[in-house]
C-alpha atoms as a PDB file:
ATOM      1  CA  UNK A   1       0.000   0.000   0.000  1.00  0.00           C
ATOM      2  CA  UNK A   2       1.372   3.841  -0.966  1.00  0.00           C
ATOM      3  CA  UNK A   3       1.772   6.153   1.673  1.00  0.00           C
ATOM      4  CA  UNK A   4      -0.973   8.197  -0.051  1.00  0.00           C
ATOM      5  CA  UNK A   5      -3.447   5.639   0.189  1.00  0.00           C
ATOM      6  CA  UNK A   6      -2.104   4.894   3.819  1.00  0.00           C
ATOM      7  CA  UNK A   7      -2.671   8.296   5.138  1.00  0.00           C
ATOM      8  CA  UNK A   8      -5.414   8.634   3.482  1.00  0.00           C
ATOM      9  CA  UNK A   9      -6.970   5.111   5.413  1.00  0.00           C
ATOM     10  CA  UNK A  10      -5.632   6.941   8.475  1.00  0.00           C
ATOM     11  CA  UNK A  11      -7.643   9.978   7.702  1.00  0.00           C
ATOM     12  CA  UNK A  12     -11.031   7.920   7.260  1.00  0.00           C
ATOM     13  CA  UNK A  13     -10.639   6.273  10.714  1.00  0.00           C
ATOM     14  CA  UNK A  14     -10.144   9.571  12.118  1.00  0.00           C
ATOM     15  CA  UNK A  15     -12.943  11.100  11.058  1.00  0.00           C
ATOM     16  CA  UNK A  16     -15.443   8.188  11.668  1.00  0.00           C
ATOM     17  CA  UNK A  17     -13.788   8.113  15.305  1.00  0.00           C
ATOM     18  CA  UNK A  18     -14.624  12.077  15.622  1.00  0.00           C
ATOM     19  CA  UNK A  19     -18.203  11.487  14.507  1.00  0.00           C
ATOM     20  CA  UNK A  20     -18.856   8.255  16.515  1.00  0.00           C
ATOM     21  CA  UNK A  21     -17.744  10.918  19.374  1.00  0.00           C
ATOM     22  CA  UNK A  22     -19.850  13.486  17.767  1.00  0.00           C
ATOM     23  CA  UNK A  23     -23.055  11.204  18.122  1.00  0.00           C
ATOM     24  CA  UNK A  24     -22.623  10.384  21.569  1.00  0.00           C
ATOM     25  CA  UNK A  25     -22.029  14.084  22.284  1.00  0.00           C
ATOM     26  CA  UNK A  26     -25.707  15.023  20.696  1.00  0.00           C
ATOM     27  CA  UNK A  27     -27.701  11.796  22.562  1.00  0.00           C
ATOM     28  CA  UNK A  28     -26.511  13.503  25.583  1.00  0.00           C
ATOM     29  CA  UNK A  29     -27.705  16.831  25.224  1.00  0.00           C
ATOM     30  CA  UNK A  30     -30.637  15.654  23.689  1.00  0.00           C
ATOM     31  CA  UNK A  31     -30.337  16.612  20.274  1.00  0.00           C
ATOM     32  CA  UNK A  32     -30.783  15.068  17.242  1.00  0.00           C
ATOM     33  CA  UNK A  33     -28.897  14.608  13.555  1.00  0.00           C
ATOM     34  CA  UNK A  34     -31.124  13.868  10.529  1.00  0.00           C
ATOM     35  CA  UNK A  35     -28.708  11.456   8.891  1.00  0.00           C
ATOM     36  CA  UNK A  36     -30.741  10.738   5.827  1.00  0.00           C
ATOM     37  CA  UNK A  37     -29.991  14.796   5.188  1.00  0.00           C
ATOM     38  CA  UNK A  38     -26.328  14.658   5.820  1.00  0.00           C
ATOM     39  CA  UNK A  39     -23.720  14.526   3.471  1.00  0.00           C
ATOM     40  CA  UNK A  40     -20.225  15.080   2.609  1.00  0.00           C
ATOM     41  CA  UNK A  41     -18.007  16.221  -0.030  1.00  0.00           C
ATOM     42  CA  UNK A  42     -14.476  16.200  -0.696  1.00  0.00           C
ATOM     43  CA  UNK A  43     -13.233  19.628  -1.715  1.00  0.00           C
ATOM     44  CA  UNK A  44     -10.463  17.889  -4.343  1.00  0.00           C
ATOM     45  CA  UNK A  45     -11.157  16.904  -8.368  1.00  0.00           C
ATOM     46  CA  UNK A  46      -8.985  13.474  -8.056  1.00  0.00           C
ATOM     47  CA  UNK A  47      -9.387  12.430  -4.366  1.00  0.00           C
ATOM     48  CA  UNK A  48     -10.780   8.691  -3.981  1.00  0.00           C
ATOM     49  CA  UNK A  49     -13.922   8.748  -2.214  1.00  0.00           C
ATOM     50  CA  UNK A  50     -14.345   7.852   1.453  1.00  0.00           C
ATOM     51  CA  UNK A  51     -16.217   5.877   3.538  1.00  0.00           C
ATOM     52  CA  UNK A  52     -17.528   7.889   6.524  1.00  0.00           C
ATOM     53  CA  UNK A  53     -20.376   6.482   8.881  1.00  0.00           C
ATOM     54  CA  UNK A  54     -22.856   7.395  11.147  1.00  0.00           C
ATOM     55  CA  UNK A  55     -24.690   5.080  13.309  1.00  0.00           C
ATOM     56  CA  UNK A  56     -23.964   2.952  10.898  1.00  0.00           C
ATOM     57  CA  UNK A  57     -24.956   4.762   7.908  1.00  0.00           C
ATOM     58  CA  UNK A  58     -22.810   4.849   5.042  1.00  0.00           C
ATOM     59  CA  UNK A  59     -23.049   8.531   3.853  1.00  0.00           C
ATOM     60  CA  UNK A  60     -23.342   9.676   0.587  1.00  0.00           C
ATOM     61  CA  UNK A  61     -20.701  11.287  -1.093  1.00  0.00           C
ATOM     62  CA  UNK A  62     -21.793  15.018  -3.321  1.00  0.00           C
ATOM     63  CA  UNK A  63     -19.676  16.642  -5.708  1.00  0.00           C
ATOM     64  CA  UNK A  64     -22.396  19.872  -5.041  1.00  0.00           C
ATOM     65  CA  UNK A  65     -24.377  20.859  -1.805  1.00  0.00           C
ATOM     66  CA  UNK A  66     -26.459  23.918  -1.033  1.00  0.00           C
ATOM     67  CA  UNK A  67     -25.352  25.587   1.850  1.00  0.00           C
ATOM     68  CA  UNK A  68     -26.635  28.820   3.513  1.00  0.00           C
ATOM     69  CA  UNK A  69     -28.276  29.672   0.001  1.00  0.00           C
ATOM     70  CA  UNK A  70     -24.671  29.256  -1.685  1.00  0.00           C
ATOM     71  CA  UNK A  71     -24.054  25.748  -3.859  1.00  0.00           C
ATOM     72  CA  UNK A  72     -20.706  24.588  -2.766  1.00  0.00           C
ATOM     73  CA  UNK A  73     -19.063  22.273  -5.798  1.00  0.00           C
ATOM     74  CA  UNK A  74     -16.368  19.932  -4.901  1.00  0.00           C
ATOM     75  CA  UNK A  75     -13.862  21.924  -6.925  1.00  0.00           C
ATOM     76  CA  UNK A  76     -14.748  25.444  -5.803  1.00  0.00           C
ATOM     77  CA  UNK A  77     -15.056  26.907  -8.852  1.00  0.00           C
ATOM     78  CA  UNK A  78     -18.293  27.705  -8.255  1.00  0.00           C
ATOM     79  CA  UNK A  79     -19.981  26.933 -11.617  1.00  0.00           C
ATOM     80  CA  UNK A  80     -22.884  24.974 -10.031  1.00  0.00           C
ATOM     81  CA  UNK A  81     -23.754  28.293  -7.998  1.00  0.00           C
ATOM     82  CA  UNK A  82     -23.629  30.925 -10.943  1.00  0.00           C
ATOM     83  CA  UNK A  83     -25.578  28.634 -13.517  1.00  0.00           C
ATOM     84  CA  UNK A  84     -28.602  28.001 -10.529  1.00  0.00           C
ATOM     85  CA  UNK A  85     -28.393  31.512 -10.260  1.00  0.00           C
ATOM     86  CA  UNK A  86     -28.437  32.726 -14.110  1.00  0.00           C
ATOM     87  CA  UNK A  87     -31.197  30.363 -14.872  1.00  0.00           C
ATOM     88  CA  UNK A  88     -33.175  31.640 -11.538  1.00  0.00           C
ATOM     89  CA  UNK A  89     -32.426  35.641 -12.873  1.00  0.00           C
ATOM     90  CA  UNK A  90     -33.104  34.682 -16.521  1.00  0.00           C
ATOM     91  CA  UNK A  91     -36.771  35.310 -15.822  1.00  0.00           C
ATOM     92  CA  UNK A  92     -36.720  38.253 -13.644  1.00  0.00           C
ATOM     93  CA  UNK A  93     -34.509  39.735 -15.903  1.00  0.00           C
ATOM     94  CA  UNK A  94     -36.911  39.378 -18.552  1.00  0.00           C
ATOM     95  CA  UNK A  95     -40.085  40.802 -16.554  1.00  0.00           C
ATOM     96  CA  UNK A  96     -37.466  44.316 -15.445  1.00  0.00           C
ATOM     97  CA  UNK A  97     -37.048  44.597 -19.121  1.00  0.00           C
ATOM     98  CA  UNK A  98     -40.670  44.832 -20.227  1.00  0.00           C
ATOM     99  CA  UNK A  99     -41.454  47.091 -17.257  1.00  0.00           C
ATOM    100  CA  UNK A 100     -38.651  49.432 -17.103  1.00  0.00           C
ATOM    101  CA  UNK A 101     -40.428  51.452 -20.141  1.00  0.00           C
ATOM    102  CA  UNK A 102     -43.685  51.804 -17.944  1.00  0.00           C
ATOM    103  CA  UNK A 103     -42.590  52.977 -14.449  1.00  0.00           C
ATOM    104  CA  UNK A 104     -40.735  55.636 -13.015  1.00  0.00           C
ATOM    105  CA  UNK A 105     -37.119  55.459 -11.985  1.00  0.00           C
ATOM    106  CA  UNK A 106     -37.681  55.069  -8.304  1.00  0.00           C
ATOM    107  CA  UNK A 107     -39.931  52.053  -8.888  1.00  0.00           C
ATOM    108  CA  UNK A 108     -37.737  50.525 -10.873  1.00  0.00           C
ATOM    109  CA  UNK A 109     -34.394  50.657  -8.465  1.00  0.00           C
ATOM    110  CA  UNK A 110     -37.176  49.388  -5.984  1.00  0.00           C
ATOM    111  CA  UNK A 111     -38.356  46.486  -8.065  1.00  0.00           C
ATOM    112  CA  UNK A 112     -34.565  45.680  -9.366  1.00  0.00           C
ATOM    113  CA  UNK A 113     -32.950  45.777  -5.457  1.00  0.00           C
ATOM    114  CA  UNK A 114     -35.580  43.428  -4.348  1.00  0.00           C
ATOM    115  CA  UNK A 115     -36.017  40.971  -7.254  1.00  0.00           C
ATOM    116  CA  UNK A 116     -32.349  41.185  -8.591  1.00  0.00           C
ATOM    117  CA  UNK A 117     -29.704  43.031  -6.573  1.00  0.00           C
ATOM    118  CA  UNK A 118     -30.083  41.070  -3.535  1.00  0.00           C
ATOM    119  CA  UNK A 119     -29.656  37.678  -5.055  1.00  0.00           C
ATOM    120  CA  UNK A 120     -26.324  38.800  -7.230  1.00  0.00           C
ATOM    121  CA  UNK A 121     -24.820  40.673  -4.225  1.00  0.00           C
ATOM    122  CA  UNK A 122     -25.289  37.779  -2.065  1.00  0.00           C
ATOM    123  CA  UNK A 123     -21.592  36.008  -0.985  1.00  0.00           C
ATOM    124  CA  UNK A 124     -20.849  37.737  -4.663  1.00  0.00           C
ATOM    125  CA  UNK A 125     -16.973  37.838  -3.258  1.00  0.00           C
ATOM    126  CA  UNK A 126     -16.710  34.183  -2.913  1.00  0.00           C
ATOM    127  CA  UNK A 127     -18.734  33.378  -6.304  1.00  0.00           C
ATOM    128  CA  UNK A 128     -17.729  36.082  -8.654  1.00  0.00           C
ATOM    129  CA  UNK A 129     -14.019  35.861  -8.961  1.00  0.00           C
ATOM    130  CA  UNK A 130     -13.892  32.483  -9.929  1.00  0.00           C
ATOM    131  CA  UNK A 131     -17.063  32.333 -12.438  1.00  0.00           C
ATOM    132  CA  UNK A 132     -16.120  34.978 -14.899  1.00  0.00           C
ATOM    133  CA  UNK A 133     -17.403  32.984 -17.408  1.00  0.00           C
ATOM    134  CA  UNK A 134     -21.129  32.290 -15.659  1.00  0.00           C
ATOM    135  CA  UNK A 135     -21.024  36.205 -14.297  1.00  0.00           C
ATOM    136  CA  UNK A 136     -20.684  37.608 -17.537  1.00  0.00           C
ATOM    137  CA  UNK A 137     -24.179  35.870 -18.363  1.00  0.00           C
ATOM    138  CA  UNK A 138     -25.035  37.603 -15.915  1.00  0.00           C
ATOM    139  CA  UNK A 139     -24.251  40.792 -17.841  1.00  0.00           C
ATOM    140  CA  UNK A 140     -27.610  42.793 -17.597  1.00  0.00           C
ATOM    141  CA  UNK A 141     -27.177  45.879 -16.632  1.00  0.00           C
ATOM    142  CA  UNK A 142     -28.381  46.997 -13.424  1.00  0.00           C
ATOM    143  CA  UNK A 143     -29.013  50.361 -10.796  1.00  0.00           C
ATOM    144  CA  UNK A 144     -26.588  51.153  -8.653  1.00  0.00           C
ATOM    145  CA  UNK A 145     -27.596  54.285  -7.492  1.00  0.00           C
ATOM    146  CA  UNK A 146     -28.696  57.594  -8.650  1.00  0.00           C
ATOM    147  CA  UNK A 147     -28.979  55.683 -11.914  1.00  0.00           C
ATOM    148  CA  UNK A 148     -25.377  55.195 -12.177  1.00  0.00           C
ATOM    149  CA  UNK A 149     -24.824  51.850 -13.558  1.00  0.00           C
ATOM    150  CA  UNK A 150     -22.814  48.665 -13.321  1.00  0.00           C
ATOM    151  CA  UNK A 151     -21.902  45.335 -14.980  1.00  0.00           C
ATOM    152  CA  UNK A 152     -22.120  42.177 -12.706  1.00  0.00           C
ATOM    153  CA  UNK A 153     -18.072  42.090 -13.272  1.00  0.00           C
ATOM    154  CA  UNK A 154     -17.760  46.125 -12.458  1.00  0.00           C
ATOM    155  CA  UNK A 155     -20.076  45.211  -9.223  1.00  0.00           C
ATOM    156  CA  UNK A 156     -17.918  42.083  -8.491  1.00  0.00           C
ATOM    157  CA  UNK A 157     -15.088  43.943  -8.625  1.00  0.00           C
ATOM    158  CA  UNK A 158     -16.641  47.152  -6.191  1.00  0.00           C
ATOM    159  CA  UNK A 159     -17.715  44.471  -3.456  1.00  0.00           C
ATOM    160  CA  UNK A 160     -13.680  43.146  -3.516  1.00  0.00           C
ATOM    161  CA  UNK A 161     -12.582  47.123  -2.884  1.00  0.00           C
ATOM    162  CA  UNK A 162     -15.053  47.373   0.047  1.00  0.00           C
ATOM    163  CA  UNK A 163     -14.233  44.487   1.468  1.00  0.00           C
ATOM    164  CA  UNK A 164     -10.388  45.068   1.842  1.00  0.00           C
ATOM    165  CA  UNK A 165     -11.579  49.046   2.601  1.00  0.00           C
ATOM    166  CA  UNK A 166     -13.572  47.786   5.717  1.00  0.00           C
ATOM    167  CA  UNK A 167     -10.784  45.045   6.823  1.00  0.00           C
ATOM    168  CA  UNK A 168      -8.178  47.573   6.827  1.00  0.00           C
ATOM    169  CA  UNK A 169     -10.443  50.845   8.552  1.00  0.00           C
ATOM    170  CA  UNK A 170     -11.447  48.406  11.335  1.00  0.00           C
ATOM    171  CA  UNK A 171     -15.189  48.599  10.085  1.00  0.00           C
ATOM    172  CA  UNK A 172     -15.286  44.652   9.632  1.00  0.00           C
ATOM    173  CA  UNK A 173     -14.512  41.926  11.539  1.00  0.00           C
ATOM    174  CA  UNK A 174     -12.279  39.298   9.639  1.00  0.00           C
ATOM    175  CA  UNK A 175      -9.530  36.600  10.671  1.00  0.00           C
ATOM    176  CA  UNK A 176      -7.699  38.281   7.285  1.00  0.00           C
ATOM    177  CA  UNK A 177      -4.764  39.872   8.798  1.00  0.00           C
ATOM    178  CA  UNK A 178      -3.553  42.551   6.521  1.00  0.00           C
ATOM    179  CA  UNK A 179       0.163  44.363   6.705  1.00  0.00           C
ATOM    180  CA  UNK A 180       1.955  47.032   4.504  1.00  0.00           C
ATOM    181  CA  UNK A 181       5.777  47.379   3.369  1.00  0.00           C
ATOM    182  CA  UNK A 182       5.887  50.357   6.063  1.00  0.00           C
ATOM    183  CA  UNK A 183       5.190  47.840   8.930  1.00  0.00           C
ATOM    184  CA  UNK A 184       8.292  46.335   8.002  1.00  0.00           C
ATOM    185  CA  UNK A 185      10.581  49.300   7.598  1.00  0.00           C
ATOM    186  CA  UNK A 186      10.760  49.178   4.122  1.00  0.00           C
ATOM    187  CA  UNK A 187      12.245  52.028   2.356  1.00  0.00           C
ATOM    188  CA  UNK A 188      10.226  54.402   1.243  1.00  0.00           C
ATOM    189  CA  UNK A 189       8.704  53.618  -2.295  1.00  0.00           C
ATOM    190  CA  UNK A 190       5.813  53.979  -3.954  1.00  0.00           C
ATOM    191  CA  UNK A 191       4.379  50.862  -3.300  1.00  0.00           C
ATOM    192  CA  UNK A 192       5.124  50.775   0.452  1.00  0.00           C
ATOM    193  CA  UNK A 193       1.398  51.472   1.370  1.00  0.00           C
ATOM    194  CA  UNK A 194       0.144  48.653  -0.507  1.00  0.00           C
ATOM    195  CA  UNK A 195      -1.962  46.301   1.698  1.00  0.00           C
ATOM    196  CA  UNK A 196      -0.873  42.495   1.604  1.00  0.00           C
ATOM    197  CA  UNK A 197      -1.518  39.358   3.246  1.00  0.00           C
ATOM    198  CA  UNK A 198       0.360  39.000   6.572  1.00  0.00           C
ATOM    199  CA  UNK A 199       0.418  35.130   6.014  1.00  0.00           C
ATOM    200  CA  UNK A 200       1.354  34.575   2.367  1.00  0.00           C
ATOM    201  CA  UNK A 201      -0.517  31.834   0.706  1.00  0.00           C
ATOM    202  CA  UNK A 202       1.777  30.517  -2.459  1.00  0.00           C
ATOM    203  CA  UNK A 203      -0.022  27.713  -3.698  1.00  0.00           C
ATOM    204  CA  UNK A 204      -1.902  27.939  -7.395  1.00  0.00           C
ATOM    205  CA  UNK A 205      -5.106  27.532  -5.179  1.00  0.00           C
ATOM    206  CA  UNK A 206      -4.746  29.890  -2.601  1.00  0.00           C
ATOM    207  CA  UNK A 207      -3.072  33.139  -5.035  1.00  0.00           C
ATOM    208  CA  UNK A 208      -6.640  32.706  -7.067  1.00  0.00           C
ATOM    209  CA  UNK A 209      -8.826  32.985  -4.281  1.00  0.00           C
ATOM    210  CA  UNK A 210     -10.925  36.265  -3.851  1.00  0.00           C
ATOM    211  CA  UNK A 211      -8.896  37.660  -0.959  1.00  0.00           C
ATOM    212  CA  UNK A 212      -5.815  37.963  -3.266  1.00  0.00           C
ATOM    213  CA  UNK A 213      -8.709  39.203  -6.441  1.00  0.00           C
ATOM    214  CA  UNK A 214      -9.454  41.676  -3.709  1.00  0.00           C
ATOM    215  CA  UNK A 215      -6.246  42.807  -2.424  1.00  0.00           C
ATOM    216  CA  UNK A 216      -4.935  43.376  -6.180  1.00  0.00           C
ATOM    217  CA  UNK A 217      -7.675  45.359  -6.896  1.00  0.00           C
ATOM    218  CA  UNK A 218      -7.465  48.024  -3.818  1.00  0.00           C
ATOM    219  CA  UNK A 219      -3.547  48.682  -4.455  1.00  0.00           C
ATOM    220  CA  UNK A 220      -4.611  49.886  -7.778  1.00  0.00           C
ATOM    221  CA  UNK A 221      -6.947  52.322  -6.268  1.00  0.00           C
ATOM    222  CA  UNK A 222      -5.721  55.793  -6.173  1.00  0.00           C
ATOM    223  CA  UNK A 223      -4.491  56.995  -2.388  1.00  0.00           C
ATOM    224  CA  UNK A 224      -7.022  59.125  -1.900  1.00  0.00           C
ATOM    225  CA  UNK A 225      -9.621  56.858  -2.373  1.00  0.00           C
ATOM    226  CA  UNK A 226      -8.468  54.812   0.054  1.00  0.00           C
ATOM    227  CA  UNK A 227      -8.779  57.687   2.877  1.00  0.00           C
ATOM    228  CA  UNK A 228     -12.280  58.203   2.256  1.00  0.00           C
ATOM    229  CA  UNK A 229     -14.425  57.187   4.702  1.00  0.00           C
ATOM    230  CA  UNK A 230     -17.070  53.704   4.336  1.00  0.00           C
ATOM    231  CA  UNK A 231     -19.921  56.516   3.569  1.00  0.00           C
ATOM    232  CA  UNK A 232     -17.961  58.393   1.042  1.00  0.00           C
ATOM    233  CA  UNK A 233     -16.628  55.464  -0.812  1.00  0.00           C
ATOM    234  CA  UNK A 234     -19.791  53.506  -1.307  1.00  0.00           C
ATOM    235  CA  UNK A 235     -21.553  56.471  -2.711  1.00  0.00           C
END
């Protein structure tokens, strides 16, 4: 037997040890775990699959689960997610069409927030940077505000700013620790502002995940921009 396949024998026996602990821990406070509704998925495109039990259940293995309104594919490149959600805003984009000639503009940033914004915006960090190709079906152009208007890609891209802008003002909670060259004593340059990662992740995976997308995008961002306060940058 490989090592692979050895640690990866290891791994299984592990985790069906942690969940035979994990049942025990939920008959004694009471609780119970719908089996029949739990699954599991193994975030890799080659992995062999696993055989994890529950009371004796065998569990089935998913390559896509919908989680907290998101649909989580086993290779993260959210595809599953951004076709559910083109074929679910096909329609509504369709109805905003035919009505946008009839009603005023208020109504129709009313109508569009409610039956369109909120389901593009939602988790649209996460989704949108690795779906460019599902997003840009998503192309319809939409209200901002004050009838300024964006592209899905140009709003994907806005969310990323604001995210890193709130991080690095202290207006959002996050685990992301961010750093600049100055923190280190760097000389001064013109890129010694520039927010990075404190922890560096190198791998292919981890330098194409939206937290790099994001960063990238707010070093480009003029200076003063980046003094502006939440209110004044959002607007």
């Amino acid at each position: 037997m490989s090592q692979f396949l050895m640690e990866y024998s290891s791994l299984e026996k592990k985790i069906n040890e942690n969940l035979a602990k994990l049942v025990v821990w939920i008959q004694n406070h009471k609780l119970t775990l719908n089996i029949k509704k739990t699954k599991y998925m193994i975030i890799s495109p080659t992995a062999p699959p696993l055989k994890i039990v529950i009371s004796d259940e065998i569990l089935e293995q998913v390559e896509n689960f919908k989680y907290l309104g998101l649909w989580i594919d086993s290779a993260l490149n959210w595809k599953t997610h951004t076709t559910f959600l083109f074929k679910k805003l096909l329609s509504v984009a369709g109805v905003f069409k035919r009505i946008a000639y009839f009603l005023p503009n208020n109504v129709k940033t009313s109508v569009f927030y409610s039956l369109f914004h909120s389901h593009v915006s939602y988790a649209i960090i996460l989704w949108g940077v690795f779906s460019k190709e599902n997003s840009d079906k998503l192309h319809t152009e939409f209200i901002h505000s004050q009838n300024r208007i964006l592209l899905v890609q140009d709003f994907i891209k806005y969310k990323l700013i604001l995210y890193i802008h709130d991080i690095s003002n202290g207006e959002l909670h996050s685990t992301t620790q961010l750093t600049t060259r100055s923190d280190h004593n760097e000389i001064n340059t013109r890129s010694k502002q520039q927010i990075h990662l404190a922890k560096k992740n190198t791998t292919k995976f981890g330098t194409s995940t939206s937290i790099y997308k994001a960063i990238k995008l707010y070093n480009e961002i003029p200076e003063n921009m980046k003094t502006l306060d939440n209110y004044k940058l959002k607007n």
